[in-house]
PDB file of N, CA and C in Angstrom:
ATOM      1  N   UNK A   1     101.680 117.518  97.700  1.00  0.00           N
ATOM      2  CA  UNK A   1     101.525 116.922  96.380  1.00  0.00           C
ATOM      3  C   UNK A   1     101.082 118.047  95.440  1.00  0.00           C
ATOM      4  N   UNK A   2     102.000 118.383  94.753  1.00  0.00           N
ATOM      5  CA  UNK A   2     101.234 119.091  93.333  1.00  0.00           C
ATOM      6  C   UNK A   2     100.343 119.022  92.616  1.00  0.00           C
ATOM      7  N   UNK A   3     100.044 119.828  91.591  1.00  0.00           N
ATOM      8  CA  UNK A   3      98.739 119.156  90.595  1.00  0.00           C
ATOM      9  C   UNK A   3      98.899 118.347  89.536  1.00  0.00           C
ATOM     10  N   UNK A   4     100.133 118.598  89.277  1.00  0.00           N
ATOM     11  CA  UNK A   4      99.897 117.036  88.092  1.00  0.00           C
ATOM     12  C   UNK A   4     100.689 116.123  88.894  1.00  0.00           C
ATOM     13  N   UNK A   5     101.167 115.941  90.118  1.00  0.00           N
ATOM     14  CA  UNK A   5     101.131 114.579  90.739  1.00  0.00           C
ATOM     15  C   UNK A   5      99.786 114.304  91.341  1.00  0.00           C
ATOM     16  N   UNK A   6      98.487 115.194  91.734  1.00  0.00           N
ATOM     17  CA  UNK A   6      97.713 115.018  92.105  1.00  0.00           C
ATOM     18  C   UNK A   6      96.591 114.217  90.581  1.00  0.00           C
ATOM     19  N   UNK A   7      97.054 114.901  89.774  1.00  0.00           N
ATOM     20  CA  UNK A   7      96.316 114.334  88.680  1.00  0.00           C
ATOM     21  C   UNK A   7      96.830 113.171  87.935  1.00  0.00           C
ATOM     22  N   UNK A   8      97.913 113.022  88.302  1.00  0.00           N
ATOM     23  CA  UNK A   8      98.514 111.778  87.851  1.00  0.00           C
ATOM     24  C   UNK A   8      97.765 110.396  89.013  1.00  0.00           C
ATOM     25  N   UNK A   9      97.591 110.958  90.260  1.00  0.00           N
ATOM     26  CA  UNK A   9      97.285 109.820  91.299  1.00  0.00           C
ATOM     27  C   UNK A   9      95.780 109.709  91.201  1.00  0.00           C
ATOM     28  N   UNK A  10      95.145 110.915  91.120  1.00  0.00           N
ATOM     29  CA  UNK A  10      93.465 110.679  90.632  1.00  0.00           C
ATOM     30  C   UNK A  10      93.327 110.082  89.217  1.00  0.00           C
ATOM     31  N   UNK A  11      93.939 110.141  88.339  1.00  0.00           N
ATOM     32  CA  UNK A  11      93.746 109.525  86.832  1.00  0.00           C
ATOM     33  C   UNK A  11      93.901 107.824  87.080  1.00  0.00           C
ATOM     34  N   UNK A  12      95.618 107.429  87.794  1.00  0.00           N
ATOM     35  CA  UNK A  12      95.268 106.335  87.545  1.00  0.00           C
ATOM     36  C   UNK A  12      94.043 105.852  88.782  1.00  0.00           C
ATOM     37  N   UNK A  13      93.593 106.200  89.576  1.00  0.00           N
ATOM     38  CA  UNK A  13      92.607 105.622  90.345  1.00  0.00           C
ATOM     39  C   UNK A  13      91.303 105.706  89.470  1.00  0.00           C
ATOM     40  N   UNK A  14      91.218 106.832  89.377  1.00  0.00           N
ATOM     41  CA  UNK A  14      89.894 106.719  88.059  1.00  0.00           C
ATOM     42  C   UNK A  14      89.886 105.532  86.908  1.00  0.00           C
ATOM     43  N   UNK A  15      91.028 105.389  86.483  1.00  0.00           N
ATOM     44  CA  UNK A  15      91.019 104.516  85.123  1.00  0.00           C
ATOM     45  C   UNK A  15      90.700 103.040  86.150  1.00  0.00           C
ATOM     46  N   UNK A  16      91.436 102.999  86.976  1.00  0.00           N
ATOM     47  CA  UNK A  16      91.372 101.657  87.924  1.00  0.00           C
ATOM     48  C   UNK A  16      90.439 101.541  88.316  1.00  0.00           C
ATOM     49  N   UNK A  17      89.153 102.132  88.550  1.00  0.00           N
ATOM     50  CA  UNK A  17      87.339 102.365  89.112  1.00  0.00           C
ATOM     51  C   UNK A  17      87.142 102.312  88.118  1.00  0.00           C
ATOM     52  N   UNK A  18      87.077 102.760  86.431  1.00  0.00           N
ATOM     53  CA  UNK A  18      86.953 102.274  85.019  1.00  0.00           C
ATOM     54  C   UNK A  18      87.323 101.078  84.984  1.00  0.00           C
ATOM     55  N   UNK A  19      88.166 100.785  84.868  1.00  0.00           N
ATOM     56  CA  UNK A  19      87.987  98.946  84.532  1.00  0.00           C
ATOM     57  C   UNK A  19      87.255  97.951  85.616  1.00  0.00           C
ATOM     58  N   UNK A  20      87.204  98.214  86.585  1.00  0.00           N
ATOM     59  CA  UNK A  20      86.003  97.580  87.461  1.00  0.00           C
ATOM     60  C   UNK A  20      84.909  97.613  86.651  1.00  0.00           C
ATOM     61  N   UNK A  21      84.472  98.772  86.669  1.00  0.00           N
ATOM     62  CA  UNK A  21      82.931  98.744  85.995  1.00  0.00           C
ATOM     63  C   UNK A  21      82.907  98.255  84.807  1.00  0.00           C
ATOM     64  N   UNK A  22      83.656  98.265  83.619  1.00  0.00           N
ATOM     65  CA  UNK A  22      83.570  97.763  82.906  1.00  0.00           C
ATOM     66  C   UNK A  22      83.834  96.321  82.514  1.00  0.00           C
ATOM     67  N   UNK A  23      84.392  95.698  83.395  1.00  0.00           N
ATOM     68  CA  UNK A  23      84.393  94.078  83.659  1.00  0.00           C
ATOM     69  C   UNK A  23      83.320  94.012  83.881  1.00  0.00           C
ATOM     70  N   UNK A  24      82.766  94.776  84.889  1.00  0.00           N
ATOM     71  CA  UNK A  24      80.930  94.331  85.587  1.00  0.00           C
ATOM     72  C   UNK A  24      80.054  94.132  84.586  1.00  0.00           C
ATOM     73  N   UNK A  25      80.121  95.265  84.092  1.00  0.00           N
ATOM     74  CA  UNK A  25      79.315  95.344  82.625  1.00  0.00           C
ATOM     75  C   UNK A  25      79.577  94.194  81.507  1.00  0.00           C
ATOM     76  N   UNK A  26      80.813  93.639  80.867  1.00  0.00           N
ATOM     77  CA  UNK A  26      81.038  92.856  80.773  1.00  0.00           C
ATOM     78  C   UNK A  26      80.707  91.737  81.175  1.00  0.00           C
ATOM     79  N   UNK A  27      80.822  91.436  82.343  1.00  0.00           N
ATOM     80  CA  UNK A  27      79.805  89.618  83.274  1.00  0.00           C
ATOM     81  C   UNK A  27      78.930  89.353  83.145  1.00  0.00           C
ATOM     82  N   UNK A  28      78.259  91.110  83.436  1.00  0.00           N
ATOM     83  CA  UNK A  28      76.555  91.426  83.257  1.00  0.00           C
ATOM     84  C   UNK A  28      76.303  90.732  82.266  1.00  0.00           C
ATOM     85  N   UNK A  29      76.811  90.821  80.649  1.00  0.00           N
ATOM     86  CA  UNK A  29      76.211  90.645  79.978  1.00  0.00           C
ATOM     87  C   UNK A  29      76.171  89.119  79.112  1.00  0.00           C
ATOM     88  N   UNK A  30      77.719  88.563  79.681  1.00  0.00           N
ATOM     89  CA  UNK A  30      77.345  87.197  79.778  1.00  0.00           C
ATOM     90  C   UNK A  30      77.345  86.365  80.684  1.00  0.00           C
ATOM     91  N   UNK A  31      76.817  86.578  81.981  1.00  0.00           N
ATOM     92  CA  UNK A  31      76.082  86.328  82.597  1.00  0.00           C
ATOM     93  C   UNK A  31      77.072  84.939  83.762  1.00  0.00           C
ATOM     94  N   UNK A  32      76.122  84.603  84.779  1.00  0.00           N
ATOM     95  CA  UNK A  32      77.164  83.619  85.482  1.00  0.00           C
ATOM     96  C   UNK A  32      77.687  82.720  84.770  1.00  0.00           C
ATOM     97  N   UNK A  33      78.730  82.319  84.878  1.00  0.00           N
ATOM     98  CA  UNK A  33      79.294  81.394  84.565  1.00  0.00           C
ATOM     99  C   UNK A  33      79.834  80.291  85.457  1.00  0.00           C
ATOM    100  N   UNK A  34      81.144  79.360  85.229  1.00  0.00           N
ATOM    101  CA  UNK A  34      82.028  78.585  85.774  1.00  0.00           C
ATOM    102  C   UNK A  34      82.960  78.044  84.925  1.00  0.00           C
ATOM    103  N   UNK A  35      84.128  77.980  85.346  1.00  0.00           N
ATOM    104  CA  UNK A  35      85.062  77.459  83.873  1.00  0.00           C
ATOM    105  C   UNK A  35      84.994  75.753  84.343  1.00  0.00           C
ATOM    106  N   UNK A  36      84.635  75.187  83.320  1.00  0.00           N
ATOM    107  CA  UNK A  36      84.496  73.891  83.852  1.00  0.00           C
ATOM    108  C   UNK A  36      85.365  73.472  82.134  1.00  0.00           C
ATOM    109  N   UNK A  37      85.856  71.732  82.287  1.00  0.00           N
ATOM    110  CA  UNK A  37      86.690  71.690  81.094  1.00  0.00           C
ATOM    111  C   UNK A  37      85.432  71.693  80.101  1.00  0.00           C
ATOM    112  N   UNK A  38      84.347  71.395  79.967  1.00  0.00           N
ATOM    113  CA  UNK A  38      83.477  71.485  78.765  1.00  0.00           C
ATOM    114  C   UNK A  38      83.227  73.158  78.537  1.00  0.00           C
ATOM    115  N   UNK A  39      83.276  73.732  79.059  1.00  0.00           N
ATOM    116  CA  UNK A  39      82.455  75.373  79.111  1.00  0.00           C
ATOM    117  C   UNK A  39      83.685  76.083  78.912  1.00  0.00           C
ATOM    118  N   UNK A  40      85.118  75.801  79.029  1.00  0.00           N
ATOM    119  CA  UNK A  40      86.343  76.595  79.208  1.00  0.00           C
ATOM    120  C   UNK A  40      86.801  77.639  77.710  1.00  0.00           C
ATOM    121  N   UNK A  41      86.254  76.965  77.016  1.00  0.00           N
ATOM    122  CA  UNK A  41      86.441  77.073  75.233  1.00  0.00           C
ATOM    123  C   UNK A  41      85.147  78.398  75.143  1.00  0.00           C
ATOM    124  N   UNK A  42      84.311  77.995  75.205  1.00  0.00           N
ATOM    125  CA  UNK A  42      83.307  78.771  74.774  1.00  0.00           C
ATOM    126  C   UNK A  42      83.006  80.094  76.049  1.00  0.00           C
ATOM    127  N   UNK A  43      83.083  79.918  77.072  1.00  0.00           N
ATOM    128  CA  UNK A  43      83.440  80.763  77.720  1.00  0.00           C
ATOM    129  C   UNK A  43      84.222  81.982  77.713  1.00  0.00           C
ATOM    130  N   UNK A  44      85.390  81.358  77.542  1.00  0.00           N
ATOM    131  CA  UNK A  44      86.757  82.120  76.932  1.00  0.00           C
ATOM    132  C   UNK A  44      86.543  83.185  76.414  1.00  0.00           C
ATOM    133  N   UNK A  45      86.028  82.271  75.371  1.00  0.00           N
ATOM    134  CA  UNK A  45      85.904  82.936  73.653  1.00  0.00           C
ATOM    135  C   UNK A  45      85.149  84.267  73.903  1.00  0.00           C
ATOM    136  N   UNK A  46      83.675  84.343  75.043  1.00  0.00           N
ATOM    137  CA  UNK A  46      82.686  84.923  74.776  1.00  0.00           C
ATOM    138  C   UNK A  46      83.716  86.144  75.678  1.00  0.00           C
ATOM    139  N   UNK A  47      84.430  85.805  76.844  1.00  0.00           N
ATOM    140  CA  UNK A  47      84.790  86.667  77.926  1.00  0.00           C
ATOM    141  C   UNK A  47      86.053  87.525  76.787  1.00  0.00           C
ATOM    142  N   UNK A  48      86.724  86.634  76.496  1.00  0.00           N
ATOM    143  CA  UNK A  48      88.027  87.289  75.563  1.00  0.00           C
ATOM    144  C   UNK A  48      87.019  87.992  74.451  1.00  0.00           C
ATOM    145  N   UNK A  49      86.093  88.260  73.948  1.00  0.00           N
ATOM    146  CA  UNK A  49      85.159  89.251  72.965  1.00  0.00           C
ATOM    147  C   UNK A  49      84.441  89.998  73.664  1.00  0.00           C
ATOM    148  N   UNK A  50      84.270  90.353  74.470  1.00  0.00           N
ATOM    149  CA  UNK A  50      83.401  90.857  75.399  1.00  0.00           C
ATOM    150  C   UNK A  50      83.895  92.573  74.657  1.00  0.00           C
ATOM    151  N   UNK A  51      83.594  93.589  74.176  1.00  0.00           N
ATOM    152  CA  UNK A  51      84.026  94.638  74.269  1.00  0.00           C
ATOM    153  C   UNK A  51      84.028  95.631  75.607  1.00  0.00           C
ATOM    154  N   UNK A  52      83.642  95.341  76.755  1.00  0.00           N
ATOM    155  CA  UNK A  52      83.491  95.741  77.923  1.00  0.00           C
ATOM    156  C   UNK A  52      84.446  95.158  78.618  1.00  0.00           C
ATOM    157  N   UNK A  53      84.833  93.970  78.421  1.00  0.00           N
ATOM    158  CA  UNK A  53      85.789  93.303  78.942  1.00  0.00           C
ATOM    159  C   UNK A  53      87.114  93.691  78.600  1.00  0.00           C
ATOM    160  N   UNK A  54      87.332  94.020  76.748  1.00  0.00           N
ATOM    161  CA  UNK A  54      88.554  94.575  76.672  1.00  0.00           C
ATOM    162  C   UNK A  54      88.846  95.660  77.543  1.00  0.00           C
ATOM    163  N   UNK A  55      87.564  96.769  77.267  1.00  0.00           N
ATOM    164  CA  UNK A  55      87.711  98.036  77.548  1.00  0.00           C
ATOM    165  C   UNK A  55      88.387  98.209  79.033  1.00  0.00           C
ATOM    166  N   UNK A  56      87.980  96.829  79.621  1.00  0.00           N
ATOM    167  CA  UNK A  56      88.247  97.124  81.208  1.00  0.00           C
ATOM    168  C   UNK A  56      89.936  96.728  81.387  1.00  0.00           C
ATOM    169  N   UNK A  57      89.901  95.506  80.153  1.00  0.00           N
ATOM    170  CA  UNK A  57      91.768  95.172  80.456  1.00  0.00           C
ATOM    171  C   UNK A  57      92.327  96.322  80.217  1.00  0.00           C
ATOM    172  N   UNK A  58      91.088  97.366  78.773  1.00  0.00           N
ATOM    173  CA  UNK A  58      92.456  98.142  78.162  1.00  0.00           C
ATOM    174  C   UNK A  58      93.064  99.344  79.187  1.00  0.00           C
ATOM    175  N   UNK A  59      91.688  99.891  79.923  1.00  0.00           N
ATOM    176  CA  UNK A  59      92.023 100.922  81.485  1.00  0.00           C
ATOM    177  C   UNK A  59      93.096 100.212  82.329  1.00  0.00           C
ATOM    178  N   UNK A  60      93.276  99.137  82.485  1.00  0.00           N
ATOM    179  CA  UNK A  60      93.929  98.557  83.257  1.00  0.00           C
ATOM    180  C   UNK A  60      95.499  99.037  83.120  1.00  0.00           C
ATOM    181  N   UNK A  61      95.509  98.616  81.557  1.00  0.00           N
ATOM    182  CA  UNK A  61      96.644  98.558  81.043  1.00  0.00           C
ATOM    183  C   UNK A  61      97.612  99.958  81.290  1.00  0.00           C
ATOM    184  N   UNK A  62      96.409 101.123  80.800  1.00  0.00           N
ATOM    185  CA  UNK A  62      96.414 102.574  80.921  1.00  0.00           C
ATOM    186  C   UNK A  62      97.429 102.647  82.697  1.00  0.00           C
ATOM    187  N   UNK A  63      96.000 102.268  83.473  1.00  0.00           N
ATOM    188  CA  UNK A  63      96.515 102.762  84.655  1.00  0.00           C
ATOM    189  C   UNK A  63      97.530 102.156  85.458  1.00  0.00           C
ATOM    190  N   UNK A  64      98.349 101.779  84.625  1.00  0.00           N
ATOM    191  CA  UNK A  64      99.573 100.800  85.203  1.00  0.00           C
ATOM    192  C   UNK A  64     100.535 101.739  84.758  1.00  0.00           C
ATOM    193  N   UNK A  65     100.289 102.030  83.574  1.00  0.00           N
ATOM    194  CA  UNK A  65     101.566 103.170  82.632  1.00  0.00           C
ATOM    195  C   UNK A  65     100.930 104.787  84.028  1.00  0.00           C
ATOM    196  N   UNK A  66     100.354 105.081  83.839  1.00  0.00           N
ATOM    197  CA  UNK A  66      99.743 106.092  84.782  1.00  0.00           C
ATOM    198  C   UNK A  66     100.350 106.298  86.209  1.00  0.00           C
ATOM    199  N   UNK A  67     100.222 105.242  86.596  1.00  0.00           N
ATOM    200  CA  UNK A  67     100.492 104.937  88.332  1.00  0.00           C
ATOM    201  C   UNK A  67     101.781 104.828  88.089  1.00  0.00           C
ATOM    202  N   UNK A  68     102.610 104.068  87.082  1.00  0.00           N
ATOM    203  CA  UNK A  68     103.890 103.927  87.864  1.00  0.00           C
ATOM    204  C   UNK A  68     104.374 105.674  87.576  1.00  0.00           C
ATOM    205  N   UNK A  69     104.147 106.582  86.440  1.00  0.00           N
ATOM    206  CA  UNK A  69     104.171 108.059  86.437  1.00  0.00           C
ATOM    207  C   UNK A  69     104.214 109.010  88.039  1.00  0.00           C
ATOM    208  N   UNK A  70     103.107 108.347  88.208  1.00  0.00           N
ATOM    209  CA  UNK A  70     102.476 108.548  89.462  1.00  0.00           C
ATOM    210  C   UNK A  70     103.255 108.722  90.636  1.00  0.00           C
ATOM    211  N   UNK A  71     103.845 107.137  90.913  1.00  0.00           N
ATOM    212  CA  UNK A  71     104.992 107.058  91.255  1.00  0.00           C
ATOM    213  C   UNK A  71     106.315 107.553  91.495  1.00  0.00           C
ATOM    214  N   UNK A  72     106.626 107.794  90.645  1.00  0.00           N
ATOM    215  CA  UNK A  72     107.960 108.780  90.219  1.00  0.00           C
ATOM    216  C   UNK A  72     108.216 109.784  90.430  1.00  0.00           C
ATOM    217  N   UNK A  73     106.384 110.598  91.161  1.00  0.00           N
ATOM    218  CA  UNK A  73     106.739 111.529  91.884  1.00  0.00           C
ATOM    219  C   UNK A  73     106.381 111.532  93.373  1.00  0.00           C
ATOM    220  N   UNK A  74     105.163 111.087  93.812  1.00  0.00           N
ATOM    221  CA  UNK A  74     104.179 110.812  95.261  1.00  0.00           C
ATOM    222  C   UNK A  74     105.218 109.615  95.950  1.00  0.00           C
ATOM    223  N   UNK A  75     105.284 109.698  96.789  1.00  0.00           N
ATOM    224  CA  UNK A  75     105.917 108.622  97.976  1.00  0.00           C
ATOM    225  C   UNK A  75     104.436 107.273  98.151  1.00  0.00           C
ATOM    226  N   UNK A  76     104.812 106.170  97.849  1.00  0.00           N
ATOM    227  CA  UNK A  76     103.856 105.030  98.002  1.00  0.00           C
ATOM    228  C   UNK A  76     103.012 105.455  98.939  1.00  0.00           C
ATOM    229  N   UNK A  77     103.925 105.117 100.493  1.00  0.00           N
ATOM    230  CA  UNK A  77     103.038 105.544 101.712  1.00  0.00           C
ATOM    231  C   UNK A  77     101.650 107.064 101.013  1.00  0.00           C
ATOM    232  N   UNK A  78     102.048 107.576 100.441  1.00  0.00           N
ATOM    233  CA  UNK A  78     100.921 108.514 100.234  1.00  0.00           C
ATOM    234  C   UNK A  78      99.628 108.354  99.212  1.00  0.00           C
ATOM    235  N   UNK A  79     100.800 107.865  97.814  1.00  0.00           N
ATOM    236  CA  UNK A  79     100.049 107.236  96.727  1.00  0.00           C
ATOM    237  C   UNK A  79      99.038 106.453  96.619  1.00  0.00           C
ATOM    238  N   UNK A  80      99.089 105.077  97.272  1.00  0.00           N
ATOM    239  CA  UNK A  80      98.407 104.054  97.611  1.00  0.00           C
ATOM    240  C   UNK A  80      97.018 104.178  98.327  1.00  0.00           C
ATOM    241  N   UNK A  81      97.253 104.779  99.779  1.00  0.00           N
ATOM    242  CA  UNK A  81      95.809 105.103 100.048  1.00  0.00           C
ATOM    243  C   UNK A  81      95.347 106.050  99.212  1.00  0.00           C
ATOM    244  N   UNK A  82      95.584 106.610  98.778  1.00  0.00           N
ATOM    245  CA  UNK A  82      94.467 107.360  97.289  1.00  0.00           C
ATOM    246  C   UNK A  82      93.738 106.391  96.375  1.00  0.00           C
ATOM    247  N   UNK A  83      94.393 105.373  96.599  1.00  0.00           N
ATOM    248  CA  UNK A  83      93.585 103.762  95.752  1.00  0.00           C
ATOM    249  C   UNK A  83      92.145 103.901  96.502  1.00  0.00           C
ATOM    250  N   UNK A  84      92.128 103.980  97.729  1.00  0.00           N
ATOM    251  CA  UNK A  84      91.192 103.984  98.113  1.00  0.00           C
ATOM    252  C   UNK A  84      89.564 104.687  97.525  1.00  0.00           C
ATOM    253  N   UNK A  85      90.197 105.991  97.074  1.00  0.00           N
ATOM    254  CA  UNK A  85      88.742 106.287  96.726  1.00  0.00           C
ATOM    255  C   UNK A  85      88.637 106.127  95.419  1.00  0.00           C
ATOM    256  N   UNK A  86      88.635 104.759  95.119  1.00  0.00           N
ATOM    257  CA  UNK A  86      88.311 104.170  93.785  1.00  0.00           C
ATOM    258  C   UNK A  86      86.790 103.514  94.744  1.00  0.00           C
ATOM    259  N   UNK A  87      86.880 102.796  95.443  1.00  0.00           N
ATOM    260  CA  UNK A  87      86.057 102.844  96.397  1.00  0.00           C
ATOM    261  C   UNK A  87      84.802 103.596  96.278  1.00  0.00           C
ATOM    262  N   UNK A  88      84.585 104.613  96.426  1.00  0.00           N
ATOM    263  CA  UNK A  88      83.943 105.876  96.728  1.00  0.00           C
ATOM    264  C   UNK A  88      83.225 105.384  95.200  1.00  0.00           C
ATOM    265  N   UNK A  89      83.997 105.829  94.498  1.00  0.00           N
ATOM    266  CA  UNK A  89      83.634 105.919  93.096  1.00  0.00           C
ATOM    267  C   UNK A  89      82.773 104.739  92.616  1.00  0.00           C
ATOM    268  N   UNK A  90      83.711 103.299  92.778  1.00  0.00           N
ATOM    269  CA  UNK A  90      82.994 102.182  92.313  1.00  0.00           C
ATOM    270  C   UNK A  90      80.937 101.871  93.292  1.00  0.00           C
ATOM    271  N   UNK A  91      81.252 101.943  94.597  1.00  0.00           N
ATOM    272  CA  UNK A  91      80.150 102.057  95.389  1.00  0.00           C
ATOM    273  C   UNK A  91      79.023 103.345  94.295  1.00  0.00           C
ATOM    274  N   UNK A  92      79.706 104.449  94.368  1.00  0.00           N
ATOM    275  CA  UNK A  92      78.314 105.291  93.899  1.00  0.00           C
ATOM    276  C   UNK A  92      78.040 104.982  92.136  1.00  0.00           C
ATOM    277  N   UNK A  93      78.748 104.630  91.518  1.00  0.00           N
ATOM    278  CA  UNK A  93      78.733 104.086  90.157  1.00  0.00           C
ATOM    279  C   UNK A  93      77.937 103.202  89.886  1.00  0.00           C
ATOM    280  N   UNK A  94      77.679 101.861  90.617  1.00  0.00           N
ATOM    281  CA  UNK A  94      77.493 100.567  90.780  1.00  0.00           C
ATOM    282  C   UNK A  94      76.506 101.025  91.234  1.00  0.00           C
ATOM    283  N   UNK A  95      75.932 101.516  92.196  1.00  0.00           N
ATOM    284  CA  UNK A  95      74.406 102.013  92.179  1.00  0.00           C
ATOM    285  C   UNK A  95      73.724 102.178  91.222  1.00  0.00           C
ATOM    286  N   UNK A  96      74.338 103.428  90.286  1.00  0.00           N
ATOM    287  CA  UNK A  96      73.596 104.342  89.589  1.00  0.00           C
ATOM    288  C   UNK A  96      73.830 103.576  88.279  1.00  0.00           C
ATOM    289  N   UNK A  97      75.232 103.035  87.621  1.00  0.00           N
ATOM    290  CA  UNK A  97      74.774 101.852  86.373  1.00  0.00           C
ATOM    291  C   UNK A  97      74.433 100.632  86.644  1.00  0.00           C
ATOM    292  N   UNK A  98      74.458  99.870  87.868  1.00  0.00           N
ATOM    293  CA  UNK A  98      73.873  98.615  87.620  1.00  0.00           C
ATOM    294  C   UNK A  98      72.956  98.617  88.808  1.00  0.00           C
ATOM    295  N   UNK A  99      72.805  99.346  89.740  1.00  0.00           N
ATOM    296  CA  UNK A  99      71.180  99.432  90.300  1.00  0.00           C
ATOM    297  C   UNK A  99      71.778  98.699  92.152  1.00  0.00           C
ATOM    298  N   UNK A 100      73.260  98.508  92.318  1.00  0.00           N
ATOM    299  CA  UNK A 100      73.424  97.832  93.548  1.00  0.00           C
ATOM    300  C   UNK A 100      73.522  99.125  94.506  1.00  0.00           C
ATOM    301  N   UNK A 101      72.836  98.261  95.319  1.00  0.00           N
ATOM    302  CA  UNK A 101      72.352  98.804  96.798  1.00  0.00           C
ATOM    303  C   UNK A 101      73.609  99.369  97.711  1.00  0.00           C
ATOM    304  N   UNK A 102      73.022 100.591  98.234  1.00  0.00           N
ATOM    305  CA  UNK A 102      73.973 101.526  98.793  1.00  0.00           C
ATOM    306  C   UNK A 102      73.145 101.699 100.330  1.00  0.00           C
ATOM    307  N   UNK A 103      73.831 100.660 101.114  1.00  0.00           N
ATOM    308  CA  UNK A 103      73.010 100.554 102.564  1.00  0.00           C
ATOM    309  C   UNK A 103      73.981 101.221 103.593  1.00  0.00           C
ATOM    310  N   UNK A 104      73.329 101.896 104.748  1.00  0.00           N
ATOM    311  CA  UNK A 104      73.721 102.873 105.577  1.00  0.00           C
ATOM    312  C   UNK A 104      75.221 102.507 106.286  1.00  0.00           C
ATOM    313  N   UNK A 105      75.078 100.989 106.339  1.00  0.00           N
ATOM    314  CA  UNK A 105      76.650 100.034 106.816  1.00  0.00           C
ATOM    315  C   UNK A 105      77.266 100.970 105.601  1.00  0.00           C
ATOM    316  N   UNK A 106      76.988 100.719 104.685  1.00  0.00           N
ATOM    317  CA  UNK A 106      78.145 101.085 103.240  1.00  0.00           C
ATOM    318  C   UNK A 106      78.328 102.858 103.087  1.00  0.00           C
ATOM    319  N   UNK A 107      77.749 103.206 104.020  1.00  0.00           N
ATOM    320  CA  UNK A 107      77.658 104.405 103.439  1.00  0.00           C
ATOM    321  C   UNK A 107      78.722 105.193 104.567  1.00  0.00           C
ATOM    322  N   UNK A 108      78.482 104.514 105.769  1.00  0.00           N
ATOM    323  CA  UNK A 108      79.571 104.793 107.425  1.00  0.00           C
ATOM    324  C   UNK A 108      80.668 104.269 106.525  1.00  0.00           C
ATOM    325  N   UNK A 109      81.226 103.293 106.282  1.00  0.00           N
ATOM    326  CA  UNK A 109      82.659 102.711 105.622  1.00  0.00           C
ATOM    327  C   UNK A 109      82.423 103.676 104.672  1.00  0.00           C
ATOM    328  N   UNK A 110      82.015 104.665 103.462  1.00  0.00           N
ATOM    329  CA  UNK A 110      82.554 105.435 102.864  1.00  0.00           C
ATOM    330  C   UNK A 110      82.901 106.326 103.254  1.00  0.00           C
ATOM    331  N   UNK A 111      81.993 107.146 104.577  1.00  0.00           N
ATOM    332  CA  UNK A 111      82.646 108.095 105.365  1.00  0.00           C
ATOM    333  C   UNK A 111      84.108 107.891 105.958  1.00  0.00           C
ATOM    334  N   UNK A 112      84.170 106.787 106.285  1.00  0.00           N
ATOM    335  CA  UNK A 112      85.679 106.528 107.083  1.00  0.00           C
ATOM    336  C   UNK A 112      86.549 106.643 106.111  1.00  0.00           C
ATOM    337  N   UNK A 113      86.753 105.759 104.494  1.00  0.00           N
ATOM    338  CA  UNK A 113      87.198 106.361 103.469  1.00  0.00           C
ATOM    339  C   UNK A 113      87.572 107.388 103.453  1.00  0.00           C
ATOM    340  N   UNK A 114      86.736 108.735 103.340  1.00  0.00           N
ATOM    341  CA  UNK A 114      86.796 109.782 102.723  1.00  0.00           C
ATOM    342  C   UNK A 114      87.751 110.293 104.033  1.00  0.00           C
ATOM    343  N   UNK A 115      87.287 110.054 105.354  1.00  0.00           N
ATOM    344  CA  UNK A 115      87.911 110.862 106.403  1.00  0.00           C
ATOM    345  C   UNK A 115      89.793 110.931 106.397  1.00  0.00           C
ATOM    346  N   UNK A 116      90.013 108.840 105.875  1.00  0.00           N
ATOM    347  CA  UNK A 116      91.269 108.434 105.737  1.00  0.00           C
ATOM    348  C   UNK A 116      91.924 108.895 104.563  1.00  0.00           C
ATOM    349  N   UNK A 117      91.092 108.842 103.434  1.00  0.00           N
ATOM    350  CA  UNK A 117      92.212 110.213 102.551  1.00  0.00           C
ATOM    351  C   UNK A 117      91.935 110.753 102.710  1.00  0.00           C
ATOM    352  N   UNK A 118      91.555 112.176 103.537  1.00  0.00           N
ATOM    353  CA  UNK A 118      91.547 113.115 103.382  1.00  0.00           C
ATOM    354  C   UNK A 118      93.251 113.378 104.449  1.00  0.00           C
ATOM    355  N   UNK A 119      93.306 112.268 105.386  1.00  0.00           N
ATOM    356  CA  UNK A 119      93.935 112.507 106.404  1.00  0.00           C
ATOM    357  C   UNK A 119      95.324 111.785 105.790  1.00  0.00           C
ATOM    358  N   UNK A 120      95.547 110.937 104.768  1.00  0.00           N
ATOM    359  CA  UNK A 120      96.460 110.781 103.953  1.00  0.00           C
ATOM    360  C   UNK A 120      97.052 111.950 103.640  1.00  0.00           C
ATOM    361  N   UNK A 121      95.859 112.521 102.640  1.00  0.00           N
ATOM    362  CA  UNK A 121      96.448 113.444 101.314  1.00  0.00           C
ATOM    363  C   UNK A 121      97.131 114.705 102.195  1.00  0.00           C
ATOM    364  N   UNK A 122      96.646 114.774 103.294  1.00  0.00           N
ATOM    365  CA  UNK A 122      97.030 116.126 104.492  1.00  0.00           C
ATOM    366  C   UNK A 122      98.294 115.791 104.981  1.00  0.00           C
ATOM    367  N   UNK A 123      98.806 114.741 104.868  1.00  0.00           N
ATOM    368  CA  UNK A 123     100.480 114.383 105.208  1.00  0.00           C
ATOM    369  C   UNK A 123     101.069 114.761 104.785  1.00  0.00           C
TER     370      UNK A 123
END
């Protein structure tokens, strides 16, 4: 894999670990919900304004135009597990902006992660 297919496959995974967090952030801030038919309206409204919420559709949007780029040059079979260390990213992120717990179970499954792309990207 080259470098701008390599940077094409790390960008859209990055933007795709960006809109995670920024949905989170988004929920975070209005908080649990349930769409029920009385709450569906006002709910909506608050989730469809959310500026964290756009931000996360708008990465989304990004890393769709990105990935299929992506695509066009990396073979799926290769591409795809690189999704994976969105992973990596979202786990140590999610610690450090919203304070969730990074326990030793989670930390063996990131090692195996890292071991499996590494053993991807080496194909």
């Amino acid at each position: 894999m080259n470098a701008i297919s390599f940077s094409l496959v790390l960008s859209g995974v990055l933007l795709n670990a960006a809109a995670q967090l920024l949905l989170k952030a988004g929920t975070n801030r209005i908080g649990a919900f349930a769409f029920t038919a009385e709450n569906i309206l006002p709910v909506g409204l608050q989730v469809a304004s959310s500026p964290f919420v756009l931000g996360g559709l708008a990465c989304y949007a990004v890393s769709v135009v990105v990935w299929i780029l992506a695509l066009s040059r990396v073979p799926v079979s290769v591409a795809y597990p690189m999704l994976s260390i969105g992973y990596i990213v979202n786990a140590a992120a999610a610690w450090w902006l919203f304070g969730e717990s990074i326990t030793a179970q989670k930390l063996v499954g990131i090692g195996f992660i890292v071991v499996g792309v590494w053993l991807v990207a080496r194909s």
